[in-house]
Protein backbone atom coordinates (compact mmCIF):
# COMPACT_ATOMS: atom_id res chain seq x y z
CA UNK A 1 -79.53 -50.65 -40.44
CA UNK A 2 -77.98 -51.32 -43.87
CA UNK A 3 -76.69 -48.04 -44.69
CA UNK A 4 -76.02 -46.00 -41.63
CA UNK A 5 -73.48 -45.51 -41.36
CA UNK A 6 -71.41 -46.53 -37.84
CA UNK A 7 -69.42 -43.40 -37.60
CA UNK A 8 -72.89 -41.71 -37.52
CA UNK A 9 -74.05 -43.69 -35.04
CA UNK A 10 -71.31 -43.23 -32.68
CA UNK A 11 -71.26 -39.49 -33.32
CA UNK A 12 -75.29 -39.72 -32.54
CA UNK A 13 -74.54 -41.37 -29.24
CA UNK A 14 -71.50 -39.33 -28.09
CA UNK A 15 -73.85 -36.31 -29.04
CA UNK A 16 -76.75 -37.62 -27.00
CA UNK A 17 -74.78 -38.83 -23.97
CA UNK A 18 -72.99 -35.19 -23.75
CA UNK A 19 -76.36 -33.37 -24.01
CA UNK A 20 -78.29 -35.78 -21.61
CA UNK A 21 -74.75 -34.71 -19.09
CA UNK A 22 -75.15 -31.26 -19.43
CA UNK A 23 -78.69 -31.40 -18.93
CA UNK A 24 -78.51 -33.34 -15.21
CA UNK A 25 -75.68 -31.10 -14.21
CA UNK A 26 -77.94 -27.83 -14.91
CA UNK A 27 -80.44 -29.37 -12.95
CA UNK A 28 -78.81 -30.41 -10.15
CA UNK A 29 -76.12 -27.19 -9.77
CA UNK A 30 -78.84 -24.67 -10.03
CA UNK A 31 -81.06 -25.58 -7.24
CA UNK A 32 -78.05 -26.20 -5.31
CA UNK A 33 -76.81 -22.96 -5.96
CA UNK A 34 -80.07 -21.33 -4.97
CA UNK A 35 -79.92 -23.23 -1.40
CA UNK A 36 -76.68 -22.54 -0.91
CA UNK A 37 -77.21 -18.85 -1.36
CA UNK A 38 -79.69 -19.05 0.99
CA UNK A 39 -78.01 -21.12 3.83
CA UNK A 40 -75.48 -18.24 3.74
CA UNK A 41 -77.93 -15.50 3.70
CA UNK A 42 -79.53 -16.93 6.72
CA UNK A 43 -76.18 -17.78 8.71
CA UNK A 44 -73.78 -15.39 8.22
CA UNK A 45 -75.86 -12.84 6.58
CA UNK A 46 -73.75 -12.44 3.31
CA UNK A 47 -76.17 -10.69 0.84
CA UNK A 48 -77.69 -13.00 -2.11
CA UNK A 49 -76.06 -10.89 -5.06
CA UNK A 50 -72.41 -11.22 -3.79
């Protein structure tokens, strides 16, 4: 690891950790979204375009 440089490692890392966050969050607000939709749609009958 003579010459990388640490600036380029941190940016690396920052870069990773932000698209590794994104990632979870798309995965976990979309179903949710979906089910929630569909909770409504079954209770109160609110359409699932609205």
């Amino acid at each position: 690891m003579g010459d990388l440089n640490i600036g380029l490692l941190l940016i690396m890392i920052i870069g990773g950790a932000a698209g590794l966050l994104s990632t979870i969050f798309l995965v976990i607000s979309l179903p949710a979204t979906i089910v929630w939709k569909i909770y409504r749609k079954i209770t109160k009958g609110i359409p699932l375009m609205y």
